[in-house]
C-alpha atoms as a PDB file:
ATOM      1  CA  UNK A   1      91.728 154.592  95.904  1.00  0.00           C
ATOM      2  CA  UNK A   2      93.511 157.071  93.545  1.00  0.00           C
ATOM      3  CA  UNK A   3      91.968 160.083  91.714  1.00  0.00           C
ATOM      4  CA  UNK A   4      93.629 162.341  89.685  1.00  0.00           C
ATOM      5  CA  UNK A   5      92.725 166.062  89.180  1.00  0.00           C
ATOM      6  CA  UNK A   6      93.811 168.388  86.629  1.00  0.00           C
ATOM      7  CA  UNK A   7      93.429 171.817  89.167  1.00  0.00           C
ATOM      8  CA  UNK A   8      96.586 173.665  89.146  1.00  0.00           C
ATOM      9  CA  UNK A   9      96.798 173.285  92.759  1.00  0.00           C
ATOM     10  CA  UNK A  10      96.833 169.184  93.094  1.00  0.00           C
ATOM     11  CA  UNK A  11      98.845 166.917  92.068  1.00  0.00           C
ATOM     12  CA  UNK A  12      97.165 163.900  93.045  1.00  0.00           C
ATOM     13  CA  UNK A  13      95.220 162.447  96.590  1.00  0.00           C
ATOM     14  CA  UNK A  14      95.075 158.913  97.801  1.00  0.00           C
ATOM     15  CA  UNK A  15      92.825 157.517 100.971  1.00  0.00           C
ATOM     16  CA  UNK A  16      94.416 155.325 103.289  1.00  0.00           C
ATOM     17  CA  UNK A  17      92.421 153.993 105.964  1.00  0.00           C
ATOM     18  CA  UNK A  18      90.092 156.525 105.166  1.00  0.00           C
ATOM     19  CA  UNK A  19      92.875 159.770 105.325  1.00  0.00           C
ATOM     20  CA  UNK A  20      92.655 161.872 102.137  1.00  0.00           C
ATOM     21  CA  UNK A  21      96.264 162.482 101.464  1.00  0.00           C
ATOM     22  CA  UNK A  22      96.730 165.920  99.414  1.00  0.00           C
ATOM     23  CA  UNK A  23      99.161 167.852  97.682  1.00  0.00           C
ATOM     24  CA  UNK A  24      99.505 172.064  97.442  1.00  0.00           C
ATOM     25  CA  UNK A  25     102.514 171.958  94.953  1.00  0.00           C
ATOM     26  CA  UNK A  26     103.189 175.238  92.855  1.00  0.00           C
ATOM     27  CA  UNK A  27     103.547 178.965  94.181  1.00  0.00           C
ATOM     28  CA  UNK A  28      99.956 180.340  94.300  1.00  0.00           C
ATOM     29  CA  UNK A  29      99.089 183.135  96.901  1.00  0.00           C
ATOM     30  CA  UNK A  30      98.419 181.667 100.597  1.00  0.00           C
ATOM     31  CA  UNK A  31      95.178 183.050  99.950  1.00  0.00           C
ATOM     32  CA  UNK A  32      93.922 180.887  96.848  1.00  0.00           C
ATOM     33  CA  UNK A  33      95.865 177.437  98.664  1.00  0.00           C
ATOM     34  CA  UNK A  34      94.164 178.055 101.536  1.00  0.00           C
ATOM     35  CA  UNK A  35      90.509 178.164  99.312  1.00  0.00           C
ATOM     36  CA  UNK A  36      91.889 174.681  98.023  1.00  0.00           C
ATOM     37  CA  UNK A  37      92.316 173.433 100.579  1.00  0.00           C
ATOM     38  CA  UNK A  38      89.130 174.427 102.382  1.00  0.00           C
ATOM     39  CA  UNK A  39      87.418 172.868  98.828  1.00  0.00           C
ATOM     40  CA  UNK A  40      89.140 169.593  99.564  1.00  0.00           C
ATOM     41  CA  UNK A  41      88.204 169.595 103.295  1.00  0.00           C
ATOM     42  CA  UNK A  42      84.383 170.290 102.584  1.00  0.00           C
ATOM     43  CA  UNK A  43      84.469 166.921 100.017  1.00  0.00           C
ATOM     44  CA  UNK A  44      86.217 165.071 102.142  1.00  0.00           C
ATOM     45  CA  UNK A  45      85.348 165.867 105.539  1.00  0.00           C
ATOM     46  CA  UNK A  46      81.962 167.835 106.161  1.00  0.00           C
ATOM     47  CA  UNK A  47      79.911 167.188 102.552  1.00  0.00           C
ATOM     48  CA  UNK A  48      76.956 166.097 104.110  1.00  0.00           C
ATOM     49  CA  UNK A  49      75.902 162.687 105.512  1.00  0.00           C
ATOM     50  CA  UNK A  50      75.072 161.443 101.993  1.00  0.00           C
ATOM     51  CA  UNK A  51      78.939 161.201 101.177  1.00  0.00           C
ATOM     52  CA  UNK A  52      79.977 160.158 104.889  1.00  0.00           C
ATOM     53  CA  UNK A  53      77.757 157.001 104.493  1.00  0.00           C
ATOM     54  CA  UNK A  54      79.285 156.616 100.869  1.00  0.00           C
ATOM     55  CA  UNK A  55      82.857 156.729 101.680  1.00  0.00           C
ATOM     56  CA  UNK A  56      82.795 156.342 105.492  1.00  0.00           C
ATOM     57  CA  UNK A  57      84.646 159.379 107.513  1.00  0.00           C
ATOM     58  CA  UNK A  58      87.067 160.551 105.927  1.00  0.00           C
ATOM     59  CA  UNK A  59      89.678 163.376 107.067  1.00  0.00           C
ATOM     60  CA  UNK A  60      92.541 165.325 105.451  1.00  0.00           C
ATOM     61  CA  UNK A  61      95.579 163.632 106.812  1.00  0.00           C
ATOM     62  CA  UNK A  62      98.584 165.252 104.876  1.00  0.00           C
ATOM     63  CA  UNK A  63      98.969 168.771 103.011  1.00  0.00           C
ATOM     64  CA  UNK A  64     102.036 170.400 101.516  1.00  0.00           C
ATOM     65  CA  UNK A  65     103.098 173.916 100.946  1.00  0.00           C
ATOM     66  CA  UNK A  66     105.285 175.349  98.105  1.00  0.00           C
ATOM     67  CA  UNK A  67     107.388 178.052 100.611  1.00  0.00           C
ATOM     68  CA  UNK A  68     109.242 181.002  98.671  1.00  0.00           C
ATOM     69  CA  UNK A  69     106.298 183.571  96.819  1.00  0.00           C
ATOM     70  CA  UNK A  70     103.890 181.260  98.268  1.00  0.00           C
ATOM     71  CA  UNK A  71     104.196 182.059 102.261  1.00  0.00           C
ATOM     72  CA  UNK A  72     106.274 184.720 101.446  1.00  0.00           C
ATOM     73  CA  UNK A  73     108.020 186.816  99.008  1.00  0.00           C
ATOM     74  CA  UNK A  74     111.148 185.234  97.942  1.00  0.00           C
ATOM     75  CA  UNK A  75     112.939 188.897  96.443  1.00  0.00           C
ATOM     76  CA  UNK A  76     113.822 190.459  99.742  1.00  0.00           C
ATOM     77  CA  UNK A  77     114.596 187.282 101.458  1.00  0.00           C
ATOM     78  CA  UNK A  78     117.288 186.278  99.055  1.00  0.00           C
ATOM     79  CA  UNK A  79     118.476 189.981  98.942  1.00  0.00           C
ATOM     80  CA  UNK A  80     118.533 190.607 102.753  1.00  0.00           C
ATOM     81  CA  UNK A  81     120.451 186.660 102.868  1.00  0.00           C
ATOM     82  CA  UNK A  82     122.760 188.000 100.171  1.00  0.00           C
ATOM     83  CA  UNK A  83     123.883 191.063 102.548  1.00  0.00           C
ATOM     84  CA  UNK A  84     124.568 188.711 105.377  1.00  0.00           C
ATOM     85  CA  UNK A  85     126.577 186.595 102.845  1.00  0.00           C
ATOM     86  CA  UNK A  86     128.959 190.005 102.365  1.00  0.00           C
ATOM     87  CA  UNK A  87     129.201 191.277 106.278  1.00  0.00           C
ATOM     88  CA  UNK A  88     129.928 187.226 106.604  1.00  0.00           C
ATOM     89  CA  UNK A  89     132.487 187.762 104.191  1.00  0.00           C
ATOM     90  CA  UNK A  90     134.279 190.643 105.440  1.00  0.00           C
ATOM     91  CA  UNK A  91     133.933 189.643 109.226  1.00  0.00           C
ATOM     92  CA  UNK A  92     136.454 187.264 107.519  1.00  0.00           C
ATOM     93  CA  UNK A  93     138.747 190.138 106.050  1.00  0.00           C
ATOM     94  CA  UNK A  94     137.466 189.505 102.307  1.00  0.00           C
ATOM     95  CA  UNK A  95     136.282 193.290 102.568  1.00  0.00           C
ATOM     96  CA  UNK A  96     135.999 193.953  98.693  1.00  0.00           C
ATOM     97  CA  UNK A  97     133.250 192.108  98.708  1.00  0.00           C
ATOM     98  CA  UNK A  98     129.597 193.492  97.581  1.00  0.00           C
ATOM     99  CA  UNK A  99     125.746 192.181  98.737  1.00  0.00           C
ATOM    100  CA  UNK A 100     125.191 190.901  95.132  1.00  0.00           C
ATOM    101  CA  UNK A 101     128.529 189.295  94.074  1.00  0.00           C
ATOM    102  CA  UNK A 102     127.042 186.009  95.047  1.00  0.00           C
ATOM    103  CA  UNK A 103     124.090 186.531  92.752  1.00  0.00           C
ATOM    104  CA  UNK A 104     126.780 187.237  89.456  1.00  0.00           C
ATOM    105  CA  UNK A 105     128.495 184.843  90.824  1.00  0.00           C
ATOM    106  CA  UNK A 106     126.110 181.485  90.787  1.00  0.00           C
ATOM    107  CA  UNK A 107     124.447 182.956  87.358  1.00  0.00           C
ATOM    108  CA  UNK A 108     128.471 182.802  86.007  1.00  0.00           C
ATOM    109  CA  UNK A 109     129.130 179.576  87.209  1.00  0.00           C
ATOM    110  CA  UNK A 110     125.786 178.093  85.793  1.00  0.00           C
ATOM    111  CA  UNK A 111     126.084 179.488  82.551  1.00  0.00           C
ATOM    112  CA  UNK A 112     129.938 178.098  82.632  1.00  0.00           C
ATOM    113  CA  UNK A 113     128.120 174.412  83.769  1.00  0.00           C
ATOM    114  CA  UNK A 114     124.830 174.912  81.225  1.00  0.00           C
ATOM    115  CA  UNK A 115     128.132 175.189  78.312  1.00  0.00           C
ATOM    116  CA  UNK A 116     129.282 172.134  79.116  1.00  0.00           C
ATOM    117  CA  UNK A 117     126.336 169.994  80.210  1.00  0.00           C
ATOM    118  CA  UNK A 118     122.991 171.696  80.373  1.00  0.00           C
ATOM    119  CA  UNK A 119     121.126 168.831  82.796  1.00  0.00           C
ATOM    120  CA  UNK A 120     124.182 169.102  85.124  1.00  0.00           C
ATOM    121  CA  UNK A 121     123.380 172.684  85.223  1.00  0.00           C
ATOM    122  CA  UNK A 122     119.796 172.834  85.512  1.00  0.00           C
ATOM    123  CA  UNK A 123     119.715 170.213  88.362  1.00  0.00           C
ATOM    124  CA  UNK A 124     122.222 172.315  90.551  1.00  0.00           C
ATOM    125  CA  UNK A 125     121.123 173.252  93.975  1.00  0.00           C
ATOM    126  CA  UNK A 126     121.065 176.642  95.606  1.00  0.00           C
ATOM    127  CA  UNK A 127     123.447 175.441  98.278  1.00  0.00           C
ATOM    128  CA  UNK A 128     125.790 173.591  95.638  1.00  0.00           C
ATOM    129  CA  UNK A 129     126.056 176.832  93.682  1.00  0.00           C
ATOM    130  CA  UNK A 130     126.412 178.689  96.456  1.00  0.00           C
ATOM    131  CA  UNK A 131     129.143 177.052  98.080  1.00  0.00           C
ATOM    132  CA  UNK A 132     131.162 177.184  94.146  1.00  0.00           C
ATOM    133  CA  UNK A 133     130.450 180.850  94.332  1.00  0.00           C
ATOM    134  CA  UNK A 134     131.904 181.743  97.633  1.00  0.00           C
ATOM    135  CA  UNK A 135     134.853 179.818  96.782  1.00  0.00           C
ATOM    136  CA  UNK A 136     135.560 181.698  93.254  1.00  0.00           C
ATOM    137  CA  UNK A 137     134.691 185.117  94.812  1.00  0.00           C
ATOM    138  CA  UNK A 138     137.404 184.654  97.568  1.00  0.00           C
ATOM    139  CA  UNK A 139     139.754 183.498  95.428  1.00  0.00           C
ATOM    140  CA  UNK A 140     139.340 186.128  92.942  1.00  0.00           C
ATOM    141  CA  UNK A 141     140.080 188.566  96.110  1.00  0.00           C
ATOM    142  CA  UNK A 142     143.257 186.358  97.088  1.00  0.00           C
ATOM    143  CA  UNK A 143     144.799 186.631  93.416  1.00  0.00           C
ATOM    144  CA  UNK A 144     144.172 190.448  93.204  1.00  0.00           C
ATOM    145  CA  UNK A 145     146.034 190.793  96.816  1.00  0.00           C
ATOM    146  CA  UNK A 146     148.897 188.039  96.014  1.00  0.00           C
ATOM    147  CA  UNK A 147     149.381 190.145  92.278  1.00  0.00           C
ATOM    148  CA  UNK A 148     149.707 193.380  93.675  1.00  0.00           C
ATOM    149  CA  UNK A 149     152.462 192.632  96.594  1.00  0.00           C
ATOM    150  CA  UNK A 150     154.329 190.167  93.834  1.00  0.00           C
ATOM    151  CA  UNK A 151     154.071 193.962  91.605  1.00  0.00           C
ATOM    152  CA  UNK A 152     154.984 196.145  94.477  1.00  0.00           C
ATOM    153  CA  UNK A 153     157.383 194.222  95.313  1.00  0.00           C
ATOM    154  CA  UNK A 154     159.324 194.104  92.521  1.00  0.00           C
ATOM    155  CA  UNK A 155     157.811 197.831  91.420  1.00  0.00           C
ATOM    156  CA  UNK A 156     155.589 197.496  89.226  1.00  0.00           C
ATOM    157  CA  UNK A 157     152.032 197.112  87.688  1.00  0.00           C
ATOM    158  CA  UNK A 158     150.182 193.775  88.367  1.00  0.00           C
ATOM    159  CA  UNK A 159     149.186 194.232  84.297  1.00  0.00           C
ATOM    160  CA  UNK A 160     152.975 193.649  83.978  1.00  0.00           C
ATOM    161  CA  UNK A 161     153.251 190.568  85.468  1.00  0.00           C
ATOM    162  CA  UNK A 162     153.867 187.342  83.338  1.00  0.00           C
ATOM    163  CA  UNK A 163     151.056 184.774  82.634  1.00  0.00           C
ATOM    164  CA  UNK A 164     153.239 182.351  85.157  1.00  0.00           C
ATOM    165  CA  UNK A 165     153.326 184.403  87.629  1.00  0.00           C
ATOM    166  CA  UNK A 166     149.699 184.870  87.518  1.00  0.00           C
ATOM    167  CA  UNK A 167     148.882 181.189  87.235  1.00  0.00           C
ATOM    168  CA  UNK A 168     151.141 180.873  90.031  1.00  0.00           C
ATOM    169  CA  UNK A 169     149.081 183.314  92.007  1.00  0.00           C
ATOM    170  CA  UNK A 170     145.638 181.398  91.672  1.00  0.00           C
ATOM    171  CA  UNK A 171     147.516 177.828  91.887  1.00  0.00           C
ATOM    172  CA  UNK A 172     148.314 179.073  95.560  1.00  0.00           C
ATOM    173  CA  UNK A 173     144.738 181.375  96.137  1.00  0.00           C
ATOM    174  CA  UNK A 174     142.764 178.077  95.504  1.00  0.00           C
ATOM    175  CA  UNK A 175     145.177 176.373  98.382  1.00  0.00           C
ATOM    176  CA  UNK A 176     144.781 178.776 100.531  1.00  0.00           C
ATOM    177  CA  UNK A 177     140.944 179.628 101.042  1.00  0.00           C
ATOM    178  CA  UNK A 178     139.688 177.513 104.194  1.00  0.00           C
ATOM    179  CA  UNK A 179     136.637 174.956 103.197  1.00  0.00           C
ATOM    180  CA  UNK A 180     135.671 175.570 106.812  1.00  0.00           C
ATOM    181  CA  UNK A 181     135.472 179.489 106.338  1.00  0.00           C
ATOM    182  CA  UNK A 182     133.277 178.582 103.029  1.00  0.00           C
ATOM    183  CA  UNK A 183     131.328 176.845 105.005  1.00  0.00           C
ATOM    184  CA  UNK A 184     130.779 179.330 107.976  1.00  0.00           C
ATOM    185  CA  UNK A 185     129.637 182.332 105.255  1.00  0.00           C
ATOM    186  CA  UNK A 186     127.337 179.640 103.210  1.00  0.00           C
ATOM    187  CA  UNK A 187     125.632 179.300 107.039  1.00  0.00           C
ATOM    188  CA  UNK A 188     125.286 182.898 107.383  1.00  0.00           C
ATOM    189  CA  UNK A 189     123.442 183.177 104.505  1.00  0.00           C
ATOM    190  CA  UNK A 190     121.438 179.871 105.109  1.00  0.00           C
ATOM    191  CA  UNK A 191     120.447 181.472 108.770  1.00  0.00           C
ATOM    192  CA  UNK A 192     119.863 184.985 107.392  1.00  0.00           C
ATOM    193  CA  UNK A 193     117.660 183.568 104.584  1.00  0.00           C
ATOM    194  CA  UNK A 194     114.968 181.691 107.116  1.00  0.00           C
ATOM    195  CA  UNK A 195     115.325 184.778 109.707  1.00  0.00           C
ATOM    196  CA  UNK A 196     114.235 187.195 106.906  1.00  0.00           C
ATOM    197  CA  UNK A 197     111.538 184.905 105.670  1.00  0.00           C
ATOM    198  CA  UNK A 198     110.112 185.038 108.968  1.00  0.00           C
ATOM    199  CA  UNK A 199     110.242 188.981 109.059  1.00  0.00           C
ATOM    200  CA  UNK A 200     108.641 188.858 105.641  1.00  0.00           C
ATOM    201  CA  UNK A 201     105.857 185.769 106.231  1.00  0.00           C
ATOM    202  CA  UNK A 202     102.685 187.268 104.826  1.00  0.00           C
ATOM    203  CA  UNK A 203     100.764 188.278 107.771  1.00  0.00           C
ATOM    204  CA  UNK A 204      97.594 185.482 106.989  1.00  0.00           C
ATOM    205  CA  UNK A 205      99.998 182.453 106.807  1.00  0.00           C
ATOM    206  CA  UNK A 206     100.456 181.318 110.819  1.00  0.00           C
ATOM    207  CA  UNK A 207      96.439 182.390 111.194  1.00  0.00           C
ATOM    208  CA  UNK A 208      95.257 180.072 108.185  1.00  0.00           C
ATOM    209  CA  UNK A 209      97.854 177.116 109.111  1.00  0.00           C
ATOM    210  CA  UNK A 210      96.713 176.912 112.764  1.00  0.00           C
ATOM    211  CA  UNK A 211      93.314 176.999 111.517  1.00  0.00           C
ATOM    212  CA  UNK A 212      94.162 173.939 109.364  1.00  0.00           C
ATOM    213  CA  UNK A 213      95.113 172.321 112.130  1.00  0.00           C
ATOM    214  CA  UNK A 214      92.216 173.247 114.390  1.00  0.00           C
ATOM    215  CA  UNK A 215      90.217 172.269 111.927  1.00  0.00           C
ATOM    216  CA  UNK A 216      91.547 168.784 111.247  1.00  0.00           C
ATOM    217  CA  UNK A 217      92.901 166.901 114.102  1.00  0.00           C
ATOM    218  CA  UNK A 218      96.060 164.844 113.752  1.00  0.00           C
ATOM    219  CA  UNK A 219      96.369 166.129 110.343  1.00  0.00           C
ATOM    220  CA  UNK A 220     100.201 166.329 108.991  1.00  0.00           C
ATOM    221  CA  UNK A 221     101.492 169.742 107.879  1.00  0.00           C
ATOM    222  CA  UNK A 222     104.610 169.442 105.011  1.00  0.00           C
ATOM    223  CA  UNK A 223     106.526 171.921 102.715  1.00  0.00           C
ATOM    224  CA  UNK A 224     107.453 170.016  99.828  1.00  0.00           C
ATOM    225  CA  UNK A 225     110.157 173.115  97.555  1.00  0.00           C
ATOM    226  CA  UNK A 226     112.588 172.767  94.992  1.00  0.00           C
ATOM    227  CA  UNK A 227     114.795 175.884  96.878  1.00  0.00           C
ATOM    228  CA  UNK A 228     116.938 175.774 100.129  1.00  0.00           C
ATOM    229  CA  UNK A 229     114.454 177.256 102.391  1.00  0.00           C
ATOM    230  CA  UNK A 230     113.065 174.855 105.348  1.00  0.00           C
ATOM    231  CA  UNK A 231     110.237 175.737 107.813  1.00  0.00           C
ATOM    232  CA  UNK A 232     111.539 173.986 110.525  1.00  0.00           C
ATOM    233  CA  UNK A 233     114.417 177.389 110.624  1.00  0.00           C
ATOM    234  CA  UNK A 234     111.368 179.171 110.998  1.00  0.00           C
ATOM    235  CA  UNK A 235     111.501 178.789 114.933  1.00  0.00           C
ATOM    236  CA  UNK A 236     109.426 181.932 115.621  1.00  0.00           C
ATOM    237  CA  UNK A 237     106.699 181.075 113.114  1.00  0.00           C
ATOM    238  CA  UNK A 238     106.556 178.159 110.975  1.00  0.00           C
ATOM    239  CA  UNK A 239     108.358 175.662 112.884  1.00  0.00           C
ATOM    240  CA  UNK A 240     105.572 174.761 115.245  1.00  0.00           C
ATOM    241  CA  UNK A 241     102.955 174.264 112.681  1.00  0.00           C
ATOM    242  CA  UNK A 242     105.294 172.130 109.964  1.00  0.00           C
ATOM    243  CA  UNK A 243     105.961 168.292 110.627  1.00  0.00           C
ATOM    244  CA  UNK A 244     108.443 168.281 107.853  1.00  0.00           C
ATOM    245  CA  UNK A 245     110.351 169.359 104.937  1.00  0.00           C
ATOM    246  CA  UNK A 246     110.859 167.647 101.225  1.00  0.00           C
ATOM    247  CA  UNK A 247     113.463 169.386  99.290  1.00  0.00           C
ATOM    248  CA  UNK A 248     114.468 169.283  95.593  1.00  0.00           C
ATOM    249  CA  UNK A 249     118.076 169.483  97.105  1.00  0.00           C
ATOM    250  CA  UNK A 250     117.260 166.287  98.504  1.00  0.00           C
ATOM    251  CA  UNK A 251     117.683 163.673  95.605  1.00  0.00           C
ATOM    252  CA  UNK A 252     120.022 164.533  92.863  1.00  0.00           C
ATOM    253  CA  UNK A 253     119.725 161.676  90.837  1.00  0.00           C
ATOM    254  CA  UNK A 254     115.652 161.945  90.751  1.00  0.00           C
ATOM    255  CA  UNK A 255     116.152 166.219  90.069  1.00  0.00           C
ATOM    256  CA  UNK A 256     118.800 165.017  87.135  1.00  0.00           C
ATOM    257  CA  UNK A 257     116.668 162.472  85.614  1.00  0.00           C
ATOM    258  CA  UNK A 258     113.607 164.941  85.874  1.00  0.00           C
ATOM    259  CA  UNK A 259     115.831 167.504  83.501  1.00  0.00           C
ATOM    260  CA  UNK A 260     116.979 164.648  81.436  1.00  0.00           C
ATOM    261  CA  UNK A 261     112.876 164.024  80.637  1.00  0.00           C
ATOM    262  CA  UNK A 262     112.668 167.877  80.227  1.00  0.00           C
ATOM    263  CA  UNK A 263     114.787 167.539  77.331  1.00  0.00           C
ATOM    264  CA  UNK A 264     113.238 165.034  75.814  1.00  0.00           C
ATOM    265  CA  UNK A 265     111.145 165.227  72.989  1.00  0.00           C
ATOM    266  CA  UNK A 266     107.546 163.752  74.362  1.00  0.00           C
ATOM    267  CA  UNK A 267     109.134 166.307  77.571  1.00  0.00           C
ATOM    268  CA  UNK A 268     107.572 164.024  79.703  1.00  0.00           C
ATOM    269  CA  UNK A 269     109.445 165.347  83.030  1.00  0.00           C
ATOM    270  CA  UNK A 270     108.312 163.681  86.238  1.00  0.00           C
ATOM    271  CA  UNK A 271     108.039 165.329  89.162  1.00  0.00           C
ATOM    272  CA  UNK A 272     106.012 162.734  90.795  1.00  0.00           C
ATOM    273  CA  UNK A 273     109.436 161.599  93.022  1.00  0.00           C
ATOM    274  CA  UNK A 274     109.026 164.580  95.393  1.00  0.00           C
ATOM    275  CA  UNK A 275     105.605 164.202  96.036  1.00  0.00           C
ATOM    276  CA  UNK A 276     105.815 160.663  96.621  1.00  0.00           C
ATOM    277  CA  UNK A 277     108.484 160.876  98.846  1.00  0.00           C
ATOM    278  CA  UNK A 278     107.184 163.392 100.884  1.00  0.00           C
ATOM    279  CA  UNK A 279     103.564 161.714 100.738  1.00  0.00           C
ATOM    280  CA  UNK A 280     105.337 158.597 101.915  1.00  0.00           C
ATOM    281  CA  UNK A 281     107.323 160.924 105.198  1.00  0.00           C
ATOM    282  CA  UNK A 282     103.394 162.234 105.790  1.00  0.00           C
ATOM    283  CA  UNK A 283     102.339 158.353 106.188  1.00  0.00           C
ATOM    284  CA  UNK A 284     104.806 157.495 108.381  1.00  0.00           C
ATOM    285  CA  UNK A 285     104.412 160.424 110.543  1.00  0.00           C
ATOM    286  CA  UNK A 286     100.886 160.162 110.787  1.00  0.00           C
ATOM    287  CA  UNK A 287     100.769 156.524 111.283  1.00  0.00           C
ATOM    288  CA  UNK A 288     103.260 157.034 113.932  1.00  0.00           C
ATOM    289  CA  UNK A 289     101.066 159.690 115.861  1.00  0.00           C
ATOM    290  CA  UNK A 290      98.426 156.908 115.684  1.00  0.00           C
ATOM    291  CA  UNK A 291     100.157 155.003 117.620  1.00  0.00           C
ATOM    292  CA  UNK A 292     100.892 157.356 120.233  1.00  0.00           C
ATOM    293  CA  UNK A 293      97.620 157.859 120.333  1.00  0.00           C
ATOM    294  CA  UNK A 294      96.302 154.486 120.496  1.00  0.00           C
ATOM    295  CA  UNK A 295      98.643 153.823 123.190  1.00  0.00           C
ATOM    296  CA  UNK A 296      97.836 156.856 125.271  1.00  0.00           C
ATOM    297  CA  UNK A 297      94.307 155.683 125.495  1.00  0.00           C
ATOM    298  CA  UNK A 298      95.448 152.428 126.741  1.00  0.00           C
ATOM    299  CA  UNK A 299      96.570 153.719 129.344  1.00  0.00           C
ATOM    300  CA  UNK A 300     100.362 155.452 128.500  1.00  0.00           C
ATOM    301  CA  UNK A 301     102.071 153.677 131.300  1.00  0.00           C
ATOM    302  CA  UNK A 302     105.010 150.996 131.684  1.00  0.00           C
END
C-alpha cells in the first residue's frame, strides 16, 4: 500500500507485512521530527482498536534523520573541523596555513567548476571538494617557498622572476605534494567534524531516539543527508542508536541527474533515489533481524 503526504516532514510511507516504513527528510528542529514522528506512531501503532482491526497491527519499522541543523548545529562543527584541518596541516610543516583557508578554498574551486559546467558543480561532494582544496592550498604554499629560494638565490624579488620560472615552480609544487598526506589532513577533518558534532548534539536527541526505540521494538533507525557527516562516527552518542547511513556522496550519477532536472524547465528534480535506497537498506536490515529473531525462538542452536 502506498500513500503519499504533502507534510513537510514525509516524503512518502509504504507497509510491508504490516511495517509502516517512514521518512524524516529535511532539517527541522529534533523537537518538531520527533512530534512527527510520535503523529505517525499514534496512526499507525496505538489509534485505537477500530484501526487495528482495519489494517491489522501495524508498527513503525524504518525512520530517517536529516543530521547537520537537525541533531545538531552544523556552524561550529564545520568551524571547529576546519581548525583541525589547519593544526593537520602544519603538523605537516604547511604552517602558513589559516582555520578558514579551506572554506575560500572549496567556494573558489566551485565557482571555477559552476564557470565551466554548473551541474558538475552543484553535484560536488564535501569530501571531493575538500580533497581539491587541500591540494591547491599546499601547493600554493610550495610555489611561494620554491619562488623565494629561486629569488634569494639569485638575489632578488620573487615579483622579478620570469613567467617560466614561475610555471616551472608550480609544474614541480603539483609533483611534489604527497596524495597520502592529502589524504591524512582530509581524515583529520573528517574525525574532527563527527567528534565536534558529538560535543555539540542538542542535549534532547539521544533521550528522544532511545525513546523511539523503546517505544517500537525492532524498529530500524537511519540518517539519510546530502553532507559528509555519518552517525555511525558518533561512537559516544549516535552510533548505538543508528543502523545506518544514506549519503548524497553516495551516488554521483543519481545527485548529477537530480541537478540536471533542477535545471530543467518543468524543474522536476527527483530526490526520490535517496530515499529509496535507503528505504530499501531499512528492509533488508529489518528483514534480516527477523530472522534472527525467528531463529532465536527456535531454539538458536546448531
Amino acid at each position: 500500500m502506498w500513500c503519499q503526504s504533502l507534510l513537510l516532514s514525509f516524503i512518502a510511507c509504504r507497509t510491508f507485512d504490516s511495517t509502516v516504513f517512514a521518512f524524516i527528510p529535511i532539517s527541522f528542529a529534533v523537537r518538531d521530527s520527533i512530534n512527527r514522528h510520535t503523529r505517525l506512531s499514534s496512526t499507525s501503532t496505538s489509534s485505537g482498536a477500530t484501526t487495528e482491526k482495519a489494517k491489522g497491527n501495524k508498527k513503525l519499522g524504518l525512520i530517517t534523520f536529516d543530521l547537520d541543523d537537525t541533531l545538531y548545529p552544523v556552524s561550529p562543527v564545520v568551524d571547529e573541523a576546519n581548525i583541525a584541518f589547519a593544526n593537520a596541516m602544519n603538523r605537516f610543516g604547511y604552517v602558513e596555513i589559516e582555520a578558514n583557508d579551506i572554506a575560500i578554498a572549496c567556494k573558489e574551486i566551485r565557482a571555477e567548476l559552476a564557470a565551466e559546467d554548473q551541474t558538475k558543480a552543484a553535484s560536488m561532494t564535501r569530501t571531493e571538494l575538500n580533497l581539491l582544496s587541500i591540494r591547491r592550498e599546499m601547493e600554493k604554499i610550495m610555489v611561494n617557498r620554491k619562488l623565494k629560494a629561486t629569488a634569494d638565490g639569485i638575489s632578488t624579488q620573487t615579483s622579478m622572476l620570469s613567467p617560466i620560472v614561475v610555471e616551472s615552480a608550480k609544474k614541480w609544487a603539483a609533483t611534489a605534494v604527497s596524495p597520502s598526506i592529502i589524504s591524512a589532513v582530509q581524515s583529520a577533518w573528517e574525525m574532527e567534524r563527527h567528534h565536534a558534532a558529538e560535543r555539540h548534539l542538542y542535549p534532547e536527541v539521544v533521550d528522544a531516539l532511545k525513546e523511539i526505540k523503546e517505544n517500537n521494538p525492532g524498529v530500524i533507525i537511519g540518517a539519510v543527508t546530502d553532507g559528509s557527516a555519518n552517525p555511525m562516527f558518533m561512537t559516544f552518542t549516535l552510533a548505538p542508536l543508528f543502523d545506518f547511513c544514506m549519503s548524497w556522496e553516495d551516488d554521483q550519477g543519481a545527485r548529477t541527474n537530480f541537478f540536471k532536472d533542477l535545471g530543467n524547465v518543468d524543474g522536476n528534480a527527483d530526490l526520490a533515489w535517496i530515499y529509496n535506497a535507503a528505504k530499501e537498506k531499512g528492509k533488508e536490515l529489518y528483514s534480516a533481524a527477523a530472522e534472527i529473531n525467528t531463529a532465536a525462538a527456535g531454539g538458536g542452536l546448531s
